[in-house]
C-alpha atoms as a PDB file:
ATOM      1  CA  UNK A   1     -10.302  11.919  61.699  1.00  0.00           C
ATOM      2  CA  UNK A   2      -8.209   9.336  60.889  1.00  0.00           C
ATOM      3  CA  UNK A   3      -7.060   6.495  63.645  1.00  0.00           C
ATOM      4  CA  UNK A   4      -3.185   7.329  63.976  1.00  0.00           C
ATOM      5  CA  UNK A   5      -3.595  11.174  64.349  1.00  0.00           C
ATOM      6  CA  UNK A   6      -6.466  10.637  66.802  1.00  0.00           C
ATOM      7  CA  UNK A   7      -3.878   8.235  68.955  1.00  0.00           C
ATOM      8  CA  UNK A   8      -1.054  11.381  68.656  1.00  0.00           C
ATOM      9  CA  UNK A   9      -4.528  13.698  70.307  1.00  0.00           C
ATOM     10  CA  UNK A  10      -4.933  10.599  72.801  1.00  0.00           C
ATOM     11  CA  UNK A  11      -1.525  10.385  73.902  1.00  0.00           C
ATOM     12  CA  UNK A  12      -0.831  13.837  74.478  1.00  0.00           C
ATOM     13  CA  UNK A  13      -4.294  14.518  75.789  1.00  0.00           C
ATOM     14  CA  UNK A  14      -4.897  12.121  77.970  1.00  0.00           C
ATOM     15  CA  UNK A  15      -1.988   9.116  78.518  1.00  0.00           C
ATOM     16  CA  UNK A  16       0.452  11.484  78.816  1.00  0.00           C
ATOM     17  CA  UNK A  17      -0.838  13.790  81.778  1.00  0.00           C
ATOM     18  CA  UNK A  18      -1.895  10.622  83.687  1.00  0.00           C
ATOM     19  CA  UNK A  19       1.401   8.580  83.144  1.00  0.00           C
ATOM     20  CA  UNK A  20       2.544   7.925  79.825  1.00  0.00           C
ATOM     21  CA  UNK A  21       1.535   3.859  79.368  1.00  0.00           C
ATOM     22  CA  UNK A  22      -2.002   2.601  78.861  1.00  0.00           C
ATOM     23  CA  UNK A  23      -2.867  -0.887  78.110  1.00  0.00           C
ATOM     24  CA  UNK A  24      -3.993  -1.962  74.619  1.00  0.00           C
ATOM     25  CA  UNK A  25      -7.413  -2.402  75.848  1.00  0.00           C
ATOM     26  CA  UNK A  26      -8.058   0.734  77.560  1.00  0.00           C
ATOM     27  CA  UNK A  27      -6.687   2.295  74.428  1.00  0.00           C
ATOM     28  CA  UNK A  28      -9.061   0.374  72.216  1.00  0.00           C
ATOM     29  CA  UNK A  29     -12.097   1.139  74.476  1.00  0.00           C
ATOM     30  CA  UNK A  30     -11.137   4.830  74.473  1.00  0.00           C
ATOM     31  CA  UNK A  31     -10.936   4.848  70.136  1.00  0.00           C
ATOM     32  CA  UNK A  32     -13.500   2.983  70.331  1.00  0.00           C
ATOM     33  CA  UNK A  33     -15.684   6.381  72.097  1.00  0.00           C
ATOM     34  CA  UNK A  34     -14.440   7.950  68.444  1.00  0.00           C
ATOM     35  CA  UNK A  35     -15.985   4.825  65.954  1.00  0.00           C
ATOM     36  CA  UNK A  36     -12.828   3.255  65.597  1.00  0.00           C
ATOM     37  CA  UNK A  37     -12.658  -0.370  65.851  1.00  0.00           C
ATOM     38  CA  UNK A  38      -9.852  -2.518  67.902  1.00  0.00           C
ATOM     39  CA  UNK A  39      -8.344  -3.719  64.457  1.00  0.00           C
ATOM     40  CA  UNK A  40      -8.028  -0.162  62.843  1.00  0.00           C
ATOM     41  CA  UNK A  41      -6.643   1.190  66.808  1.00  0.00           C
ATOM     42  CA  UNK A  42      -4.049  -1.987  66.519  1.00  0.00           C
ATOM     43  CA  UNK A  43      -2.847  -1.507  62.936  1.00  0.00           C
ATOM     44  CA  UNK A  44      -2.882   2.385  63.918  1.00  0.00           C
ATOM     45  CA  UNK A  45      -0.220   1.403  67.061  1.00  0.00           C
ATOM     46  CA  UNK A  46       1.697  -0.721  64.863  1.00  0.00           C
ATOM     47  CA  UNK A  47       2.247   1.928  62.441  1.00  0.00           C
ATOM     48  CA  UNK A  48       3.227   4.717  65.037  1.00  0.00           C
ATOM     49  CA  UNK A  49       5.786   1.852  66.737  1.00  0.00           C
ATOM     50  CA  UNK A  50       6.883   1.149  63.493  1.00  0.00           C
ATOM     51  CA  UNK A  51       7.859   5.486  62.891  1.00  0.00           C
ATOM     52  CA  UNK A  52       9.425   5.822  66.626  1.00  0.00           C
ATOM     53  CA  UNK A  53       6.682   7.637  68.215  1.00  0.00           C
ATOM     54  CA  UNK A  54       5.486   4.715  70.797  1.00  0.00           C
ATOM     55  CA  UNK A  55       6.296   1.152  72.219  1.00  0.00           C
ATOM     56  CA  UNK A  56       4.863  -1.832  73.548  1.00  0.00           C
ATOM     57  CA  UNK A  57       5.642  -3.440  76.665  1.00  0.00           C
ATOM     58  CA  UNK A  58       4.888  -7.044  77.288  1.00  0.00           C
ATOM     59  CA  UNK A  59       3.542  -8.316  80.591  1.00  0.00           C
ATOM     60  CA  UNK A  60       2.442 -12.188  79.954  1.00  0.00           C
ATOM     61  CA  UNK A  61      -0.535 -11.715  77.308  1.00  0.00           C
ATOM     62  CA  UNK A  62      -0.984  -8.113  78.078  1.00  0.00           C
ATOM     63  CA  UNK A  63       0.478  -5.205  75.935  1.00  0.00           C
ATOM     64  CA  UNK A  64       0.766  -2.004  77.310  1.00  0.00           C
ATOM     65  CA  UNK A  65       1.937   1.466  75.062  1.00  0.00           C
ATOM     66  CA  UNK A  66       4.141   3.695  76.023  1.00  0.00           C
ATOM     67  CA  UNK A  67       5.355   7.382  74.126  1.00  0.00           C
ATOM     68  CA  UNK A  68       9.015   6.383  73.319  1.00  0.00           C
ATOM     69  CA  UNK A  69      11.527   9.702  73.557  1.00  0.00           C
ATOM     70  CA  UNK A  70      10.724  11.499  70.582  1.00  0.00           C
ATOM     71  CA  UNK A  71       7.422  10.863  70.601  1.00  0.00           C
ATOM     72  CA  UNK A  72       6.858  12.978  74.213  1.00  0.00           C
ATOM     73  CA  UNK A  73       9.383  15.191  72.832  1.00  0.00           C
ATOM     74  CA  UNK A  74       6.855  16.252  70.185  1.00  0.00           C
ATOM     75  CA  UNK A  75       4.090  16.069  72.100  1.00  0.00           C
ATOM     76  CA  UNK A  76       5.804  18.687  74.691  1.00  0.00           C
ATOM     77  CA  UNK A  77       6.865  20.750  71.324  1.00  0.00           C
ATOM     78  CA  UNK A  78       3.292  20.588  70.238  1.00  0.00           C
ATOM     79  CA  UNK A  79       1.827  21.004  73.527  1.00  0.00           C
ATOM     80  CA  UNK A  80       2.625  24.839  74.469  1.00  0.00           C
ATOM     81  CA  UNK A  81       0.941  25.677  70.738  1.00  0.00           C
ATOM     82  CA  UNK A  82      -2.198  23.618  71.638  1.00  0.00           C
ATOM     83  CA  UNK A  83      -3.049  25.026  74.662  1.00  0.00           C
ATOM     84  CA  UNK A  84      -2.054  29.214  74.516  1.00  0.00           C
ATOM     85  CA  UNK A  85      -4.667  30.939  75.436  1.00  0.00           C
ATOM     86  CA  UNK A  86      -2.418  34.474  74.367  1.00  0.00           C
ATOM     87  CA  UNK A  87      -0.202  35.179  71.660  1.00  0.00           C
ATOM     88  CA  UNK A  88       4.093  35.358  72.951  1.00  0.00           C
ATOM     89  CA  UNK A  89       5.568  38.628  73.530  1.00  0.00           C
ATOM     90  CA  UNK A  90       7.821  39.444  71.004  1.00  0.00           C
ATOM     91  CA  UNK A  91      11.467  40.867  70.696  1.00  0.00           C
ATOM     92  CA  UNK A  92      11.335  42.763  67.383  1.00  0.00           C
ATOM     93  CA  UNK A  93      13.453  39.901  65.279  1.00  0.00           C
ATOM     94  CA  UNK A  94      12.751  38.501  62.147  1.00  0.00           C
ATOM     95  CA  UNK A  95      15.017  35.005  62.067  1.00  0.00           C
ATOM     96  CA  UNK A  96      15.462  34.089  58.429  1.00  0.00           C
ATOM     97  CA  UNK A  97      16.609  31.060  56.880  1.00  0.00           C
ATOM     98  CA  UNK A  98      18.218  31.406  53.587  1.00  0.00           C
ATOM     99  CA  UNK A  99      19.023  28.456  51.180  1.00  0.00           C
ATOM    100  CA  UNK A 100      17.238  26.351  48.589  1.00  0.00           C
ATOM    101  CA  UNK A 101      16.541  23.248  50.745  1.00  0.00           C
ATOM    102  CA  UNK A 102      13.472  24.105  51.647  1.00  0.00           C
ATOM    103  CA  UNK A 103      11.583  24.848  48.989  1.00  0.00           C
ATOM    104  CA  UNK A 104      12.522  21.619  47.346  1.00  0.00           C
ATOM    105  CA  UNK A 105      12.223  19.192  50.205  1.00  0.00           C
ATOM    106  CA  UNK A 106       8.571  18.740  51.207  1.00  0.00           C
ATOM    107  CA  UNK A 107       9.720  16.718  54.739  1.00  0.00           C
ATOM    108  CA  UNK A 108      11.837  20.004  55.616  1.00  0.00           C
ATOM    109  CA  UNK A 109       9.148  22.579  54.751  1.00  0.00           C
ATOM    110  CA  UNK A 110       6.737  21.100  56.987  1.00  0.00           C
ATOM    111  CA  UNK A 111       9.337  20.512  60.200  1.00  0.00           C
ATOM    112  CA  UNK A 112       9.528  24.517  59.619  1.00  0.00           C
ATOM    113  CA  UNK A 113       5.966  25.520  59.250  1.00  0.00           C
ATOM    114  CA  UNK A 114       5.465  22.995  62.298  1.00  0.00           C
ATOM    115  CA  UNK A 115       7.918  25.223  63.906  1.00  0.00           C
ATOM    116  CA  UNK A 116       6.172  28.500  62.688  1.00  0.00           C
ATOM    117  CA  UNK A 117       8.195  29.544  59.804  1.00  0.00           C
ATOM    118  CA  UNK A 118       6.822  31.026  57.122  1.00  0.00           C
ATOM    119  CA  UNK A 119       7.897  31.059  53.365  1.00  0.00           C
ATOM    120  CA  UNK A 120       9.167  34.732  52.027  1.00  0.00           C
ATOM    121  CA  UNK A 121      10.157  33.264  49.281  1.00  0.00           C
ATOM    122  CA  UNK A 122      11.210  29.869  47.220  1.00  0.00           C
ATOM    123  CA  UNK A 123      14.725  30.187  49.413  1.00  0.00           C
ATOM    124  CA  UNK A 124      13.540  32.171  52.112  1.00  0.00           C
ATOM    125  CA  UNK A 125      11.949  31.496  55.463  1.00  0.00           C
ATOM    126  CA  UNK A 126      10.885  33.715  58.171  1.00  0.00           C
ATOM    127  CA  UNK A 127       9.683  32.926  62.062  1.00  0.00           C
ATOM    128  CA  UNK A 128       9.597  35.702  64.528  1.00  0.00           C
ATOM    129  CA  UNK A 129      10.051  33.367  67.436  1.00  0.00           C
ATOM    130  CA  UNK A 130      13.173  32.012  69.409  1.00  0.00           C
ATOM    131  CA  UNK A 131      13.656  28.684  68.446  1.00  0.00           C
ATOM    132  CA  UNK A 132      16.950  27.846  71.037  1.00  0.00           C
ATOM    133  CA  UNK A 133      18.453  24.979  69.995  1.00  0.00           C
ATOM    134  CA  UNK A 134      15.322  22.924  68.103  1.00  0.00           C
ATOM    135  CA  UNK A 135      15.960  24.874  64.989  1.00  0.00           C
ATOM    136  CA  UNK A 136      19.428  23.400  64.852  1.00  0.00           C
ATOM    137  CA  UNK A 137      18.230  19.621  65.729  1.00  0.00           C
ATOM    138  CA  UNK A 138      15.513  19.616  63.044  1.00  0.00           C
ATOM    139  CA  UNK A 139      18.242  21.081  60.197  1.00  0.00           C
ATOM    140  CA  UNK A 140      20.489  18.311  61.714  1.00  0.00           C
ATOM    141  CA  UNK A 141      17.407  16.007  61.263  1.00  0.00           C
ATOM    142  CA  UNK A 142      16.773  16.510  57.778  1.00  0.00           C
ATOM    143  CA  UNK A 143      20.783  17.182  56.251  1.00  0.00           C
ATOM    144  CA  UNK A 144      20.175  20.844  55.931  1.00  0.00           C
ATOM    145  CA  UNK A 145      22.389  22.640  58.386  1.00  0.00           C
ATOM    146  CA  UNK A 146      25.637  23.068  55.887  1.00  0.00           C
ATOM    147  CA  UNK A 147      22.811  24.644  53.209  1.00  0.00           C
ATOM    148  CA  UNK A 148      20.464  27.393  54.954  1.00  0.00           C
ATOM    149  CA  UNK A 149      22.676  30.268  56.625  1.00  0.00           C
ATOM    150  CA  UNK A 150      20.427  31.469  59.809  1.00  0.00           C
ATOM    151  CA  UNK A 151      20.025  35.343  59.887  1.00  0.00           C
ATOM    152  CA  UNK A 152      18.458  37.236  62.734  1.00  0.00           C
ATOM    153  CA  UNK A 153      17.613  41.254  61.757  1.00  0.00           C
ATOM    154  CA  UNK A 154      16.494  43.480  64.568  1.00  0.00           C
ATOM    155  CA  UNK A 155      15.910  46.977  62.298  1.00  0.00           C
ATOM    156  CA  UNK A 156      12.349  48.014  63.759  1.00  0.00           C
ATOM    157  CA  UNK A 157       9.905  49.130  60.755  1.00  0.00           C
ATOM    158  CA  UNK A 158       6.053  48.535  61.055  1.00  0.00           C
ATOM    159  CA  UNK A 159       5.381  48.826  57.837  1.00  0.00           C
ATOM    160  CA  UNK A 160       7.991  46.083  56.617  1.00  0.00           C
ATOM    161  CA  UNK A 161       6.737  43.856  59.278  1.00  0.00           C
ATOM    162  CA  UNK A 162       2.995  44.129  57.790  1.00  0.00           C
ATOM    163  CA  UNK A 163       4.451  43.039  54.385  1.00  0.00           C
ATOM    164  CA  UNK A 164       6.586  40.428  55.526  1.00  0.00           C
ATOM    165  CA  UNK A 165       3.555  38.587  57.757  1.00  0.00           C
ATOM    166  CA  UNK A 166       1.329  39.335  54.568  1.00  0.00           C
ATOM    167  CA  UNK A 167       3.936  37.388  52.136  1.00  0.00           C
ATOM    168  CA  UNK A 168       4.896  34.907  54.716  1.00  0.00           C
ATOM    169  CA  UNK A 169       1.287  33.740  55.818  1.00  0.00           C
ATOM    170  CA  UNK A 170      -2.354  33.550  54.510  1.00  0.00           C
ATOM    171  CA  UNK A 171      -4.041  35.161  58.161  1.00  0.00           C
ATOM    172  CA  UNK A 172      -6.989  35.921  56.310  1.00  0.00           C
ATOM    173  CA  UNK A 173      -7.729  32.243  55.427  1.00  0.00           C
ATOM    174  CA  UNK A 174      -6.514  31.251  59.560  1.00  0.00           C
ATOM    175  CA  UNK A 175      -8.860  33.825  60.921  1.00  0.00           C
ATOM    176  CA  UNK A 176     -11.625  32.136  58.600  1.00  0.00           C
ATOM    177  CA  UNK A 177     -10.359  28.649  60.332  1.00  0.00           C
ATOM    178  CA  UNK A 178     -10.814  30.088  63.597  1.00  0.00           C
ATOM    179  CA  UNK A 179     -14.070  31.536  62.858  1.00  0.00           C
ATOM    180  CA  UNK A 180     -15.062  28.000  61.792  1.00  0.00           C
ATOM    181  CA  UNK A 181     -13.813  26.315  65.054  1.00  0.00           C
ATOM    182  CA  UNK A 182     -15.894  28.964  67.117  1.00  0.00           C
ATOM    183  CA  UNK A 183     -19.013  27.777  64.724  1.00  0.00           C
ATOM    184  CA  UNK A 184     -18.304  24.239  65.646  1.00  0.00           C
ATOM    185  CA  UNK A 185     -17.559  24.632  69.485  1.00  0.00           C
ATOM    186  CA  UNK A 186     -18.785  27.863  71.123  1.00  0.00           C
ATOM    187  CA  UNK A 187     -22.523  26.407  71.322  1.00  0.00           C
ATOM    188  CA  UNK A 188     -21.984  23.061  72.052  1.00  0.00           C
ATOM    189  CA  UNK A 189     -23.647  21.974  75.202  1.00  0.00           C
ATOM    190  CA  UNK A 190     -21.393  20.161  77.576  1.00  0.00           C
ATOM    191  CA  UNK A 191     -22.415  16.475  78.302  1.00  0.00           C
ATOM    192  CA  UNK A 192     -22.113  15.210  81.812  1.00  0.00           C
ATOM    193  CA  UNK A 193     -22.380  11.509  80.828  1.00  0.00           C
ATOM    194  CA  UNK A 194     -18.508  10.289  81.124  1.00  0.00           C
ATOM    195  CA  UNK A 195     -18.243   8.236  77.830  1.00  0.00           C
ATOM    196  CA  UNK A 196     -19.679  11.261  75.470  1.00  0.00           C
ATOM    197  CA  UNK A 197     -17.676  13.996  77.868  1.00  0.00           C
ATOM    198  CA  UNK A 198     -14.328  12.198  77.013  1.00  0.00           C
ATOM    199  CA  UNK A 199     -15.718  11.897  73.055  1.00  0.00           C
ATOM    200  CA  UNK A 200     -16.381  15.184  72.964  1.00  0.00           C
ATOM    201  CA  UNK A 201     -12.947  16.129  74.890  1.00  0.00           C
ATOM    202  CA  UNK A 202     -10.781  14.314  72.310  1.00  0.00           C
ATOM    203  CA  UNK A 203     -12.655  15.504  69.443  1.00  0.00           C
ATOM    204  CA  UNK A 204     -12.930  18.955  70.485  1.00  0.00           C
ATOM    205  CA  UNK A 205      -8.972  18.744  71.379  1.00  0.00           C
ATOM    206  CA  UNK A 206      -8.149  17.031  67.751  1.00  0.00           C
ATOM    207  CA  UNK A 207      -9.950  19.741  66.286  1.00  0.00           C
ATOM    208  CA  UNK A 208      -7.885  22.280  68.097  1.00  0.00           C
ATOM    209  CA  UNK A 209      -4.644  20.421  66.922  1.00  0.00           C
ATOM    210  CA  UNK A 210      -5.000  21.237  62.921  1.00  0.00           C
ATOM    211  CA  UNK A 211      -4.037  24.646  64.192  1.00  0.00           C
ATOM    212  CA  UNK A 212      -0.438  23.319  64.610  1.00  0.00           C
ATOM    213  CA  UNK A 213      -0.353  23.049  60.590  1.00  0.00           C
ATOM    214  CA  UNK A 214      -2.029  26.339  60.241  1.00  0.00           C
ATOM    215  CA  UNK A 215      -0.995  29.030  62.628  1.00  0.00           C
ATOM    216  CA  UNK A 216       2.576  29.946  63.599  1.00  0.00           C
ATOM    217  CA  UNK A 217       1.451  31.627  66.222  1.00  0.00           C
ATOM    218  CA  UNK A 218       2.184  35.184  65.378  1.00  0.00           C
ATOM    219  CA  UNK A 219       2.851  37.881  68.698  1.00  0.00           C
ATOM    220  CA  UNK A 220      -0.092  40.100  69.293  1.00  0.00           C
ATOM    221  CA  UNK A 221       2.392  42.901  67.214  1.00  0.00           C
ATOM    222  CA  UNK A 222       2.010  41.212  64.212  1.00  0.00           C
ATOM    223  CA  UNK A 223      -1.483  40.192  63.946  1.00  0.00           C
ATOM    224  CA  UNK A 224      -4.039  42.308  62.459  1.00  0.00           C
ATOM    225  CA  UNK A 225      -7.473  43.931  63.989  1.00  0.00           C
ATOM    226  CA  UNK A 226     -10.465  41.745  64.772  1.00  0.00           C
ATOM    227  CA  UNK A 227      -8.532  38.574  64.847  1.00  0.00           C
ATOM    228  CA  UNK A 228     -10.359  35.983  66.013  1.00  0.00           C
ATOM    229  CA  UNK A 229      -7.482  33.258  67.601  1.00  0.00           C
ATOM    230  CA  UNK A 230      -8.030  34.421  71.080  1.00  0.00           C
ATOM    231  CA  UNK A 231     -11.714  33.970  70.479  1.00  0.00           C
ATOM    232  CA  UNK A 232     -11.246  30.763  69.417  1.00  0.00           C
ATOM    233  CA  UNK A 233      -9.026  29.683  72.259  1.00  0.00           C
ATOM    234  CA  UNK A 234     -11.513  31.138  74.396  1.00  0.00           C
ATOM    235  CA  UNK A 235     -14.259  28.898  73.110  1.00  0.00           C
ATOM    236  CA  UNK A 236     -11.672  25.921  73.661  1.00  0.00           C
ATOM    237  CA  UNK A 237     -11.002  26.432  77.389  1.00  0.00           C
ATOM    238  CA  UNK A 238     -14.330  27.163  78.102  1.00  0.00           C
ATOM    239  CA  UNK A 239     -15.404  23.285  76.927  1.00  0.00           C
ATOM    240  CA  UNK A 240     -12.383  21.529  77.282  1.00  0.00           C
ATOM    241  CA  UNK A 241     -13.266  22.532  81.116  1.00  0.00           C
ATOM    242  CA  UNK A 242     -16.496  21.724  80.885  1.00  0.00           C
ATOM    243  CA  UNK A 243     -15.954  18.398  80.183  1.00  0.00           C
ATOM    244  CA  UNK A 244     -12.543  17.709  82.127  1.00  0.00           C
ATOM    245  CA  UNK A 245     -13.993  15.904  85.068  1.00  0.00           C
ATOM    246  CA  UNK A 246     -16.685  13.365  82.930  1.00  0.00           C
ATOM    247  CA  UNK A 247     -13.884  12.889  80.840  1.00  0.00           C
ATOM    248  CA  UNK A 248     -11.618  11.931  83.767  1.00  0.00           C
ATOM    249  CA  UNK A 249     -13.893  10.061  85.047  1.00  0.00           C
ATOM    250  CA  UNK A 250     -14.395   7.771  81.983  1.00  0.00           C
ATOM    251  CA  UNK A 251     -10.723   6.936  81.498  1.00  0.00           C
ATOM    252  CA  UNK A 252     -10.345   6.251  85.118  1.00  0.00           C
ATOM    253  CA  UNK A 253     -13.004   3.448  85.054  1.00  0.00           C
ATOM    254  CA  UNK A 254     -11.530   2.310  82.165  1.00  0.00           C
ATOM    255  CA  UNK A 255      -7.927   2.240  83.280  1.00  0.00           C
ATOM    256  CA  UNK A 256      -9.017   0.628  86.091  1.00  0.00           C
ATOM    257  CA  UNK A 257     -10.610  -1.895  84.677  1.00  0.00           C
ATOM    258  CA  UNK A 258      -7.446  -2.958  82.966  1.00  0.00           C
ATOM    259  CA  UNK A 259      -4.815  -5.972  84.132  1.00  0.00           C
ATOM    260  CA  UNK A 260      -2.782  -4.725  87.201  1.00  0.00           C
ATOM    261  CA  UNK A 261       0.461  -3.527  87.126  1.00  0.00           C
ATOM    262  CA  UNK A 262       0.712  -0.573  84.898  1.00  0.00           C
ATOM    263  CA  UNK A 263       4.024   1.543  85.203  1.00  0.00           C
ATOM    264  CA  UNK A 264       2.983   4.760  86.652  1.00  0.00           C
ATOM    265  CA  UNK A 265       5.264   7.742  85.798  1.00  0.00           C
ATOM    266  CA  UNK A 266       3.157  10.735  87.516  1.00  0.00           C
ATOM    267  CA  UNK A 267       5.910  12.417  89.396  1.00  0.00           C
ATOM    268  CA  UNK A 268       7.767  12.684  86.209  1.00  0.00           C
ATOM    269  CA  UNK A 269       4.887  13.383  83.912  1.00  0.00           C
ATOM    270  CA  UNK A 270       3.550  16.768  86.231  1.00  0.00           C
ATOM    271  CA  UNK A 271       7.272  18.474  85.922  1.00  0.00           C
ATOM    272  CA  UNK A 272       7.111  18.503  81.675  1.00  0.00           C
ATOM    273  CA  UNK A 273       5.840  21.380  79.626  1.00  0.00           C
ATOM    274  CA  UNK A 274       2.927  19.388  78.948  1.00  0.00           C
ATOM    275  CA  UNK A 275       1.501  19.724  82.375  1.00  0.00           C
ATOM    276  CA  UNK A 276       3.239  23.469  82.192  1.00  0.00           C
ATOM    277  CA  UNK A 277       0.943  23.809  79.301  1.00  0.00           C
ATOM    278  CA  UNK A 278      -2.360  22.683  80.732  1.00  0.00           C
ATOM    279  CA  UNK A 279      -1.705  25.225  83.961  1.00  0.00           C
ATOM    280  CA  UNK A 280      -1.757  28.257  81.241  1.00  0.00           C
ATOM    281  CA  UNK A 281      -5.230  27.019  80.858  1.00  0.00           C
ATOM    282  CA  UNK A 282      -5.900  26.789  84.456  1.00  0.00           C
ATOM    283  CA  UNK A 283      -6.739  22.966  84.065  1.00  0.00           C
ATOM    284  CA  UNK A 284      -5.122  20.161  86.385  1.00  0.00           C
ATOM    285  CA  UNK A 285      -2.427  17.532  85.715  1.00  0.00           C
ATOM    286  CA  UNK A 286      -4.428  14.298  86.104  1.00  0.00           C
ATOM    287  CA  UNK A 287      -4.431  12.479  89.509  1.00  0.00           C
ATOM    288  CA  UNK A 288      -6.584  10.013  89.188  1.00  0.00           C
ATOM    289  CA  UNK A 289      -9.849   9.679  91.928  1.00  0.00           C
END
């Protein structure tokens, strides 16, 4: 676990839901639960400032973080993949993406497999899901709009589908991922004590986050028998609740601990898919005790 993705796990985990700022030190004591040090947490900040994703805010000798636009927009993007529990309906489309962009520009293939595409082909990708108007932002994003023509086929045929999810996507190696996460998780005994609660909680939810780069989060359709994903979510809710209320507890001693005057943003905060996302799980927004 490196410093800067286990701030993006912190943030969306745990900042966000309760307001969206923290103040350096609560941030440092809470990396600090994970073995990081203050000085690999600051140059971690600096870094993620530095690529848009948060700011500081001054207040005399205090610095506080905040996510900046794009960085809760990505959070909320990532946030509804983090926490399903069940794989999305689907319509019957393929959408394909024909061009050669892709398949030369590694910064472009990855927004897409973020996005749950998967590669056909060197010019072709495929994503069974409705991407609305994202799709269109991240082409804009990365200068690819005028070369990828967008094509949407709706010609029902089992047997295609089967090869196309077979070409597009290695599901044998992500059921052997999930299989691995239940390994890690479905055991583990919950600890009460706050401090190793909210350890465990960010870990746990970190760990749950490499899915994002792995599964595109196929409809129940498409998938094939004895797939383990729901398992696996399964195994997540079950100790991500477990430990919601140490973990709570911990950050709220902490935050409170820090200098007064923190920006809260709660009203806002509960009305984003993020907190949308945590309901699917039957958890709570954060209000803190």
């Amino acid at each position: 676990m490196r410093a800067r993705s286990a701030l993006f796990t912190l943030f969306g985990d745990v900042i966000r839901p309760a307001g969206g700022e923290a103040w350096l030190s609560t941030l440092t004591a809470c990396m600090g639960t994970l073995g990081f040090t203050p000085e690999a947490t600051r140059t971690a900040l600096h870094r993620m400032a530095a690529e848009g994703w948060v700011e500081p805010r001054r207040a005399g000798r205090y610095a506080a973080y905040r996510l900046t636009e794009r960085g809760v927009d990505r959070l909320e993007e990532a946030a509804a993949r983090i926490y399903r529990l069940r794989a999305a309906d689907w319509d019957g489309r393929w959408r394909l993406l024909v061009g050669p962009a892709p398949a030369r520009r590694s910064d472009l293939a990855r927004a897409l497999q973020w996005m749950g595409f998967g590669q056909l082909s060197p010019g072709t990708w495929v994503s069974p899901h409705e991407h609305g108007t994202r799709l269109a932002t991240v082409l804009a994003e990365h200068g690819a709009g005028a070369a990828l023509r967008f094509v949407t086929t709706t010609d029902a045929d089992a047997e295609r589908d089967a090869q196309i999810v077979a070409s597009a996507w290695d599901l044998g190696g992500l059921n052997e991922a999930h299989a691995a996460f239940i390994r890690r998780w479905q055991h583990v005994e919950p600890p009460q004590a706050p401090e190793a609660a909210f350890a465990t909680r960010i870990r746990l939810v970190h760990d749950w986050r490499s899915f994002l780069h792995l599964d595109p989060g196929l409809p129940a359709a498409l998938l094939p028998p004895h797939w383990l994903g729901d398992e696996a979510a399964r195994s997540f809710r079950a100790l991500y609740e477990a430990v919601e209320e140490p973990a709570w507890a911990f950050y709220d001693t902490l935050a409170a601990a820090g200098p007064p005057g923190l920006r809260a943003r709660r009203a806002g905060a509960q009305a984003r898919p993020f907190a949308t996302a945590l309901h699917a799980l039957q958890t709570r927004t954060h209000t803190p005790a």
